[in-house]
C-alpha atoms as a PDB file:
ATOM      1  CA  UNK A   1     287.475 157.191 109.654  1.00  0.00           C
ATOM      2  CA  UNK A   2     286.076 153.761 108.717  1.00  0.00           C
ATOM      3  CA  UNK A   3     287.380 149.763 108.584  1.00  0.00           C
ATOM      4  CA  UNK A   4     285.992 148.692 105.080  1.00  0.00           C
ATOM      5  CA  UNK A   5     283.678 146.098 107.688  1.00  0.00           C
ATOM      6  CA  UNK A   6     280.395 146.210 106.630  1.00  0.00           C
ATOM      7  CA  UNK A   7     278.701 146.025 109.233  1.00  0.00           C
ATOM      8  CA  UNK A   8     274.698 145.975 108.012  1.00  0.00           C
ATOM      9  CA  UNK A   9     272.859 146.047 104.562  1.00  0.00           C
ATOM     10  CA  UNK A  10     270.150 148.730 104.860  1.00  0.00           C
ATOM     11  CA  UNK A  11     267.555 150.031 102.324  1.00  0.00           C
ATOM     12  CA  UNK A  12     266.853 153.366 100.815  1.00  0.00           C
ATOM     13  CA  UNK A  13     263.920 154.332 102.094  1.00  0.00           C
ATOM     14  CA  UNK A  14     263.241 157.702 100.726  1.00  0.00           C
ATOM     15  CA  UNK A  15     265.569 159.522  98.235  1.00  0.00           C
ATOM     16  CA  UNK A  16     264.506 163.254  97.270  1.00  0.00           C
ATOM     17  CA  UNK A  17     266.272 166.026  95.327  1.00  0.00           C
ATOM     18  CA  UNK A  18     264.731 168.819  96.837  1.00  0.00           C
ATOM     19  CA  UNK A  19     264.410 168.347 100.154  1.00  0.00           C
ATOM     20  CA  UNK A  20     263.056 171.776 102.393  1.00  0.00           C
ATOM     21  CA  UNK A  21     262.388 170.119 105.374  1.00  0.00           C
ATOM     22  CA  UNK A  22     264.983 171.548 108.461  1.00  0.00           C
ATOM     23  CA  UNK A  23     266.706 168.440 108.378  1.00  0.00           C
ATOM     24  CA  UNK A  24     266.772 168.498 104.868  1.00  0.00           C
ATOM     25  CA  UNK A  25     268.469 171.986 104.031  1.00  0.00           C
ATOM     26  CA  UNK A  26     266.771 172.623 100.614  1.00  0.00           C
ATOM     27  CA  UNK A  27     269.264 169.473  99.155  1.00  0.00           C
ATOM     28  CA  UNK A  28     269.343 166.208  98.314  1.00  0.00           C
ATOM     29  CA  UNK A  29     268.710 163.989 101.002  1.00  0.00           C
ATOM     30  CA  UNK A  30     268.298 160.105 101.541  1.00  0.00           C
ATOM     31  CA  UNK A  31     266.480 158.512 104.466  1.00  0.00           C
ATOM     32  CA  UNK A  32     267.997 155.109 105.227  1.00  0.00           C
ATOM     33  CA  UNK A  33     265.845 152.035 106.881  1.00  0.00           C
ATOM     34  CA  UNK A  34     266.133 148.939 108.595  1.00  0.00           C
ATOM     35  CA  UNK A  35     269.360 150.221 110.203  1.00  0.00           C
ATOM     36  CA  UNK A  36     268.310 149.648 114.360  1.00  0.00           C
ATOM     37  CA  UNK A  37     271.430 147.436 114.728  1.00  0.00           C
ATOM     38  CA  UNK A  38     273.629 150.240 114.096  1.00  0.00           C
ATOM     39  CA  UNK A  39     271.504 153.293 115.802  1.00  0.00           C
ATOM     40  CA  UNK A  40     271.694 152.584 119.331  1.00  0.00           C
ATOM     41  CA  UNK A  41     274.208 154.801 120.179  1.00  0.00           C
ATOM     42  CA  UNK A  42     273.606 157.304 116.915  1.00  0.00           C
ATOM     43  CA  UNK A  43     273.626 160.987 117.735  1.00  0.00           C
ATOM     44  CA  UNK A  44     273.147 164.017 115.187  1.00  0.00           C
ATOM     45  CA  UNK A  45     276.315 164.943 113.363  1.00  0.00           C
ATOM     46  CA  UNK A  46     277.804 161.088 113.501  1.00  0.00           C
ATOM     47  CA  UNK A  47     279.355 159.973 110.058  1.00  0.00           C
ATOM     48  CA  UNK A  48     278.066 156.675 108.759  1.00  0.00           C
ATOM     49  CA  UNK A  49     279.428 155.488 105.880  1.00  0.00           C
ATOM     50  CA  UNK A  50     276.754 154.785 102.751  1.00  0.00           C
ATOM     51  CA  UNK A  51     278.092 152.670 100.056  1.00  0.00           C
ATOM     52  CA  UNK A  52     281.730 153.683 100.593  1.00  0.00           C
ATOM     53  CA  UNK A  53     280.774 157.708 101.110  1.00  0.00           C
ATOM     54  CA  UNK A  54     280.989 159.124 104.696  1.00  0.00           C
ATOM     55  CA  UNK A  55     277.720 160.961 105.322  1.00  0.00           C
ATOM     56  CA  UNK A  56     276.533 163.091 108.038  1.00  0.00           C
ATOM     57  CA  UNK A  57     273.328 162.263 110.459  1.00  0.00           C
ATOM     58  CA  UNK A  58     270.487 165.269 110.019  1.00  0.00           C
ATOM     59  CA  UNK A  59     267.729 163.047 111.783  1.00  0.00           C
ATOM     60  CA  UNK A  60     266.763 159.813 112.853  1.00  0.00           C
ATOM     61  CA  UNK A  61     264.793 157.773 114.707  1.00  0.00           C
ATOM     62  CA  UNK A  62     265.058 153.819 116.376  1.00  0.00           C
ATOM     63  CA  UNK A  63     265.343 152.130 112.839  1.00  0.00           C
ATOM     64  CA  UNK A  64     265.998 155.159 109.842  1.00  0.00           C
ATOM     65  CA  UNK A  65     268.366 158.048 109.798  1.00  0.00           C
ATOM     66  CA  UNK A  66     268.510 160.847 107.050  1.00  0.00           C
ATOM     67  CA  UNK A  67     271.063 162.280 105.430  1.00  0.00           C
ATOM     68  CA  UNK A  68     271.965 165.407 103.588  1.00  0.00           C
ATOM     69  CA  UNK A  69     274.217 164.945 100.168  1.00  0.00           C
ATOM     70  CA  UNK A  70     276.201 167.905  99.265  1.00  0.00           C
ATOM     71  CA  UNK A  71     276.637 168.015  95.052  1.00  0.00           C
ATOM     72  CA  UNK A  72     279.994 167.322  94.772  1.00  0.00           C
ATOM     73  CA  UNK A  73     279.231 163.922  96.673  1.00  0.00           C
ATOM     74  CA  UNK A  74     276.515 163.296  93.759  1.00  0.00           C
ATOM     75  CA  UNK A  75     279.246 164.325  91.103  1.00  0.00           C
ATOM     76  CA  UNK A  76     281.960 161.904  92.621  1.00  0.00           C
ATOM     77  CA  UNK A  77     279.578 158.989  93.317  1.00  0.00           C
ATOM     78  CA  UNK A  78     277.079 156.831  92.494  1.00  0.00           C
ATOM     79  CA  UNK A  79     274.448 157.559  95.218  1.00  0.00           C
ATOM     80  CA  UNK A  80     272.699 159.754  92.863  1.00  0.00           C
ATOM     81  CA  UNK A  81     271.123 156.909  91.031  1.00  0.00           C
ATOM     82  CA  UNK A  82     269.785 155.501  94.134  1.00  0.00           C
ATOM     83  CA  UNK A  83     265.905 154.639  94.392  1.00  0.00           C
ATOM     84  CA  UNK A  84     264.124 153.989  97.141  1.00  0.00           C
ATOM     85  CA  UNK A  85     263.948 149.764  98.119  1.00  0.00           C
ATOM     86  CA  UNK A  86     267.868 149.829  96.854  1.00  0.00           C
ATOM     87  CA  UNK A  87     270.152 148.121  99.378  1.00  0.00           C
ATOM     88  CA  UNK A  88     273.133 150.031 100.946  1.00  0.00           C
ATOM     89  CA  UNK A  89     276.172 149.209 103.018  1.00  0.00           C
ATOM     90  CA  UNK A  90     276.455 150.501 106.355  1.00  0.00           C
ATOM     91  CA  UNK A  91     279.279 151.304 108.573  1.00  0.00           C
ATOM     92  CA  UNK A  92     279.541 153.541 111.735  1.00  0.00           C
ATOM     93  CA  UNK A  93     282.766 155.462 112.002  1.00  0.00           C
ATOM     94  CA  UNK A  94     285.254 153.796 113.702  1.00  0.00           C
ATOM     95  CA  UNK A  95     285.403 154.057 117.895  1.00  0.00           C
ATOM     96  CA  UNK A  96     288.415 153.519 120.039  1.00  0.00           C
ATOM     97  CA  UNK A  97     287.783 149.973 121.018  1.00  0.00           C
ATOM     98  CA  UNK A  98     287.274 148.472 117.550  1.00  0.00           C
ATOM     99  CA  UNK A  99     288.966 146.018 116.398  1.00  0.00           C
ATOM    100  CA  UNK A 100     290.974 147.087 112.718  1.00  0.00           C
ATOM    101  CA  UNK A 101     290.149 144.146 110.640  1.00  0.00           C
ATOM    102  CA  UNK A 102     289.996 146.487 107.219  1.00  0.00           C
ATOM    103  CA  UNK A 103     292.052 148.635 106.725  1.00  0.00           C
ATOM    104  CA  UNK A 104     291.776 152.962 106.728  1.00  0.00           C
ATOM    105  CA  UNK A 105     289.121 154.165 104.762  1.00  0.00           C
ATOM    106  CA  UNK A 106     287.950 157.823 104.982  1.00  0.00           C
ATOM    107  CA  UNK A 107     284.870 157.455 102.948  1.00  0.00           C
ATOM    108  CA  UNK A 108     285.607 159.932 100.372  1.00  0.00           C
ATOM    109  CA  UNK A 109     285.825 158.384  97.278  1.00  0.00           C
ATOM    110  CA  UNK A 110     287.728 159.016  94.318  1.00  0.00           C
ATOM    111  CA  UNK A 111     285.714 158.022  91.405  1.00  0.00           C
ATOM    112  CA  UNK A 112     283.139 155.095  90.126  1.00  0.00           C
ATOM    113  CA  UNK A 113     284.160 151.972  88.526  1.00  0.00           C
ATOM    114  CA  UNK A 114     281.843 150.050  85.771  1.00  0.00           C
ATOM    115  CA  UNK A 115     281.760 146.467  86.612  1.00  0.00           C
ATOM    116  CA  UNK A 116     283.063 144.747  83.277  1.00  0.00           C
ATOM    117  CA  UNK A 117     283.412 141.023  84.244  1.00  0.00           C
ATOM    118  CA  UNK A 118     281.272 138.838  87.060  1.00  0.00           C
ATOM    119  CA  UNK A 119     282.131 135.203  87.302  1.00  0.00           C
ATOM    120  CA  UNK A 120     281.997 132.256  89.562  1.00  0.00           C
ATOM    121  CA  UNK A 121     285.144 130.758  90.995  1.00  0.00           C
ATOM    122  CA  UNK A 122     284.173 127.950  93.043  1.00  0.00           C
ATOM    123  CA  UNK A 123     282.135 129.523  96.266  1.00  0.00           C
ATOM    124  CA  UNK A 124     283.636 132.528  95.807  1.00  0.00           C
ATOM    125  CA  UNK A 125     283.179 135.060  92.733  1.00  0.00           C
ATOM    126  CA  UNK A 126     285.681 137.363  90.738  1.00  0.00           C
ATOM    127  CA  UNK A 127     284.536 140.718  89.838  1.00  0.00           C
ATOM    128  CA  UNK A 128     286.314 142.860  87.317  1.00  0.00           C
ATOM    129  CA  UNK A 129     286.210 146.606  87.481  1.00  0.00           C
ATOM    130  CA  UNK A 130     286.594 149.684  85.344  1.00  0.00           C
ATOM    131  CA  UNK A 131     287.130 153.108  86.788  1.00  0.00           C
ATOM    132  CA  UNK A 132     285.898 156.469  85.235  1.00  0.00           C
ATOM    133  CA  UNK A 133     288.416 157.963  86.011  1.00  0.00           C
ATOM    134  CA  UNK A 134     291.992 155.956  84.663  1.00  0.00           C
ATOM    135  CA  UNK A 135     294.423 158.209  87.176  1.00  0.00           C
ATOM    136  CA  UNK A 136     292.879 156.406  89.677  1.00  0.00           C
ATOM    137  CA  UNK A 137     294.790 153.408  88.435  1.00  0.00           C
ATOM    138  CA  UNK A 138     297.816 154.036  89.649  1.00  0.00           C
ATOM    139  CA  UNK A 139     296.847 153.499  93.290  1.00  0.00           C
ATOM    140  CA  UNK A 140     295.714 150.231  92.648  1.00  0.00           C
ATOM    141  CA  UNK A 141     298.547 147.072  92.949  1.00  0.00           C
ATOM    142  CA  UNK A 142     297.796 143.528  93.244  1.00  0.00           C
ATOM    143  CA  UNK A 143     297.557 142.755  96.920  1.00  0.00           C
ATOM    144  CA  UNK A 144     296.452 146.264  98.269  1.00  0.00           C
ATOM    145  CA  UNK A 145     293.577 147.625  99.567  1.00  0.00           C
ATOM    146  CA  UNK A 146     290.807 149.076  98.344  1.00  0.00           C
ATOM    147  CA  UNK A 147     287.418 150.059  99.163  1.00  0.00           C
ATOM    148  CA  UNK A 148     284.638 149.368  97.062  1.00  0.00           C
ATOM    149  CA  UNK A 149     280.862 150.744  98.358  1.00  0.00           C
ATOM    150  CA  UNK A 150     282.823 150.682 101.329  1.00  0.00           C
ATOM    151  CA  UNK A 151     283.825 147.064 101.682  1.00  0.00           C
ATOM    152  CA  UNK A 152     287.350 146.482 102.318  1.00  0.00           C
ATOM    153  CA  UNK A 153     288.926 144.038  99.637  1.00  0.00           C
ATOM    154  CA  UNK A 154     292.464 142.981  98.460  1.00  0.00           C
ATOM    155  CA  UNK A 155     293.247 143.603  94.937  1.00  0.00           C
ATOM    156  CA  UNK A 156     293.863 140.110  93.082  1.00  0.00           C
ATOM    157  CA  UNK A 157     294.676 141.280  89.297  1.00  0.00           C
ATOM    158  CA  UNK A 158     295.512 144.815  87.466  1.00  0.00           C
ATOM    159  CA  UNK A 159     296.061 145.265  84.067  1.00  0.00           C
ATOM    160  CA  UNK A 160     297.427 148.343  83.258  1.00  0.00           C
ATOM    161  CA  UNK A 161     296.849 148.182  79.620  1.00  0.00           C
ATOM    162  CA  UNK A 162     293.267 147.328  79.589  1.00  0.00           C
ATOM    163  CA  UNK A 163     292.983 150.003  82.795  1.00  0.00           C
ATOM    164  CA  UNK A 164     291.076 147.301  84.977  1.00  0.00           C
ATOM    165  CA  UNK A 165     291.118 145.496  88.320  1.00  0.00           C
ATOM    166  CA  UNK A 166     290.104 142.774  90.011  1.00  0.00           C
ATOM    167  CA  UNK A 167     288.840 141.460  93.386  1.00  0.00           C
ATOM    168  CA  UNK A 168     287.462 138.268  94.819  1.00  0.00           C
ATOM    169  CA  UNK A 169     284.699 137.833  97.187  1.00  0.00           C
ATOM    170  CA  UNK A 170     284.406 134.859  99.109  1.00  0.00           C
ATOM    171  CA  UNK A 171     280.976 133.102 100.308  1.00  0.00           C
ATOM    172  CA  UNK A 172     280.617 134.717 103.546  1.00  0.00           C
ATOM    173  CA  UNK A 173     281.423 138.304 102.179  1.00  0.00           C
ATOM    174  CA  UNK A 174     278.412 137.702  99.629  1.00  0.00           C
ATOM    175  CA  UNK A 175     276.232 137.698 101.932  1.00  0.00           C
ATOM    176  CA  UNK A 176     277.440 140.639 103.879  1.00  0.00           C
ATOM    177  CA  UNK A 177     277.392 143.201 101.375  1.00  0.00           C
ATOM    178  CA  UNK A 178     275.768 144.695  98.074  1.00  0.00           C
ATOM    179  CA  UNK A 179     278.661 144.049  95.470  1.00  0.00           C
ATOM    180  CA  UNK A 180     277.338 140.467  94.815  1.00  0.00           C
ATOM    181  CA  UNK A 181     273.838 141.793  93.982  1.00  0.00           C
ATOM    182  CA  UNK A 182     275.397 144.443  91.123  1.00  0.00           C
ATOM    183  CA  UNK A 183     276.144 142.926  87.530  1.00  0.00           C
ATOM    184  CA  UNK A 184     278.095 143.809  85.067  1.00  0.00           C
ATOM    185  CA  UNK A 185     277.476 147.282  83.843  1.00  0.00           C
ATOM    186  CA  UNK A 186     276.808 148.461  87.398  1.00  0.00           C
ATOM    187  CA  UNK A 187     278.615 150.604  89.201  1.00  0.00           C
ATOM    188  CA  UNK A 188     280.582 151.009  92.529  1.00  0.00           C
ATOM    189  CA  UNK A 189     282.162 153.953  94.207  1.00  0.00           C
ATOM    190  CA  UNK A 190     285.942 153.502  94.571  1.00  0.00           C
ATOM    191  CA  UNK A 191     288.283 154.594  97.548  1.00  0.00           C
ATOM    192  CA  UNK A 192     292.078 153.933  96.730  1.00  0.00           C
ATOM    193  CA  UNK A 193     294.595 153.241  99.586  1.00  0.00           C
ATOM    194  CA  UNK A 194     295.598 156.511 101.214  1.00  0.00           C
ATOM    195  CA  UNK A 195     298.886 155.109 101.559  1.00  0.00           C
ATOM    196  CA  UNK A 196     299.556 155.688  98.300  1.00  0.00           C
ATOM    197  CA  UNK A 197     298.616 159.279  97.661  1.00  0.00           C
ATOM    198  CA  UNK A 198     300.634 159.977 100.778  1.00  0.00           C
ATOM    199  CA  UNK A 199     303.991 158.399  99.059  1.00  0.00           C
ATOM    200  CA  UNK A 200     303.282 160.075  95.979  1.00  0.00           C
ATOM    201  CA  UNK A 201     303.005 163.684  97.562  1.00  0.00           C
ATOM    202  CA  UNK A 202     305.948 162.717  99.601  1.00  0.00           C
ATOM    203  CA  UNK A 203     308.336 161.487  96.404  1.00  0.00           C
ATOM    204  CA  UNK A 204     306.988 164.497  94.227  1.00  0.00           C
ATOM    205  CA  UNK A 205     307.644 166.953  97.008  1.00  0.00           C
ATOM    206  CA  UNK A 206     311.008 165.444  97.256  1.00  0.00           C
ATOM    207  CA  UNK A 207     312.047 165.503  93.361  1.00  0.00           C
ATOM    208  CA  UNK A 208     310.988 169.378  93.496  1.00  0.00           C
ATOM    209  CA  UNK A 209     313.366 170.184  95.922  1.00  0.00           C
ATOM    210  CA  UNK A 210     315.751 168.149  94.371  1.00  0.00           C
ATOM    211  CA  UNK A 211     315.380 169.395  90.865  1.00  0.00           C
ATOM    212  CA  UNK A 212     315.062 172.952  92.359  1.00  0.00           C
ATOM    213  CA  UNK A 213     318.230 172.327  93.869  1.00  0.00           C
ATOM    214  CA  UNK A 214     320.611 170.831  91.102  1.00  0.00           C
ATOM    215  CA  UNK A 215     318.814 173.708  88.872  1.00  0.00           C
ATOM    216  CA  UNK A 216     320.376 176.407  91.581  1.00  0.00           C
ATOM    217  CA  UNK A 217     323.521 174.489  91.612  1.00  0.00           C
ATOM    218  CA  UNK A 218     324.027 175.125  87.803  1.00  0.00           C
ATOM    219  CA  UNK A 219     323.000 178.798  87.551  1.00  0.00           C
ATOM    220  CA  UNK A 220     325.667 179.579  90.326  1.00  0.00           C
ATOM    221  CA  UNK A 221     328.479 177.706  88.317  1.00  0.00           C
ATOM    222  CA  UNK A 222     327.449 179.682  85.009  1.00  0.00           C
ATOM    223  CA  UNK A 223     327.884 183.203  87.171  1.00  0.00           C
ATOM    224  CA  UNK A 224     330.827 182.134  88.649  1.00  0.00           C
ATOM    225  CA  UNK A 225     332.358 181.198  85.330  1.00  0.00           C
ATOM    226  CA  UNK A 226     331.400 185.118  84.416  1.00  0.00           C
ATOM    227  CA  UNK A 227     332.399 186.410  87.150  1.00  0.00           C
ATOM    228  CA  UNK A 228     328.975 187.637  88.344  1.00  0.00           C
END
């Protein structure tokens, strides 16, 4: 489990499709640099989060740390088109004494968005987003959360009809994170708010057993009427 607080930019250091090395497991594996701020109390198996996806630790050492990527990671985000020098947001999973100033992100995201408008508002700059896939829309309401490379950010806009969303990223934020270095045609990986795929199952679950019901209801009034 994450915050959406970014809490370093790194660099890919190394990216390789095949990798046959132990750590590697004859995958796809990244090595990550300039991360010491966030390695001092790394161990194998810890999840950081890379760009929004929660990846596992295979090695590291005071500064780097590799990581394996399984393919349906690759097919569900952008880390695939990756090259070593590109910068990456960093976040360790979340401990007991942190304090929640995101909000909860897994770090398994749903699907890319394209970014289809970049412009200045003041200090601050509006980005305008268009995700692959258009379910994903649903999710996403002005004012909630989402998590894009795995920075935490309100929702200012949706249109429905055009199948986009906005966000605004104020000065500090710029220089915390990636986003502001992307332009338009880029891409991001996109978490929705958990919240509400939870509500969803939970109302769909709910009109089943109602529908199942009423539907049970009528088919014993028909075989009473017979006499069944």
């Amino acid at each position: 489990m994450f915050t959406g607080i970014v809490e370093i930019v790194g660099k890919v250091a190394e990216y390789k499709e095949l990798d046959q090395s132990e750590s590697g497991g004859n995958g796809v594996s990244m090595t990550v640099s300039e991360a010491a701020e966030i390695l001092g109390d790394c161990h194998l198996g810890d999840s950081i989060a890379v760009n929004g996806v929660c990846l596992t630790v295979t090695e590291f050492t005071d500064s780097t740390f590799k990581l394996g990527i399984a393919p349906e990671t690759l097919r569900r985000t952008d880390l695939g088109s990756l090259k070593a020098g590109d910068p990456v947001n960093l976040e360790r999973a979340v401990a007991g004494h942190t304090r929640f100033g995101g909000h909860f992100v897994q770090g398994h995201v749903d699907t890319v968005a394209k970014i289809v408008e970049k412009k200045p508002d003041g200090n601050a700059i509006t980005f305008t987003f268009e995700p692959k896939n258009k379910e994903m829309m649903k999710y996403i309401v002005e004012k909630g959360f989402i998590a894009l490379d795995g920075t935490s950010l309100t929702v200012t806009a949706v249109d429905d009809v055009k199948g986009t969303f906005s966000v605004m990223l104020i000065a500090y934020t710029q220089e915390k994170v990636v986003i502001p270095r992307k332009e338009v045609g880029d891409y991001v990986n996109v978490e929705v708010d958990l919240m509400g795929k939870l509500v969803e199952k939970q109302i769909e679950h709910m009109l089943q057993k109602q529908t199942t019901s009423a539907l049970e209801g009528i088919v014993e009034k028909i075989l009473a009427k017979k006499g069944l």
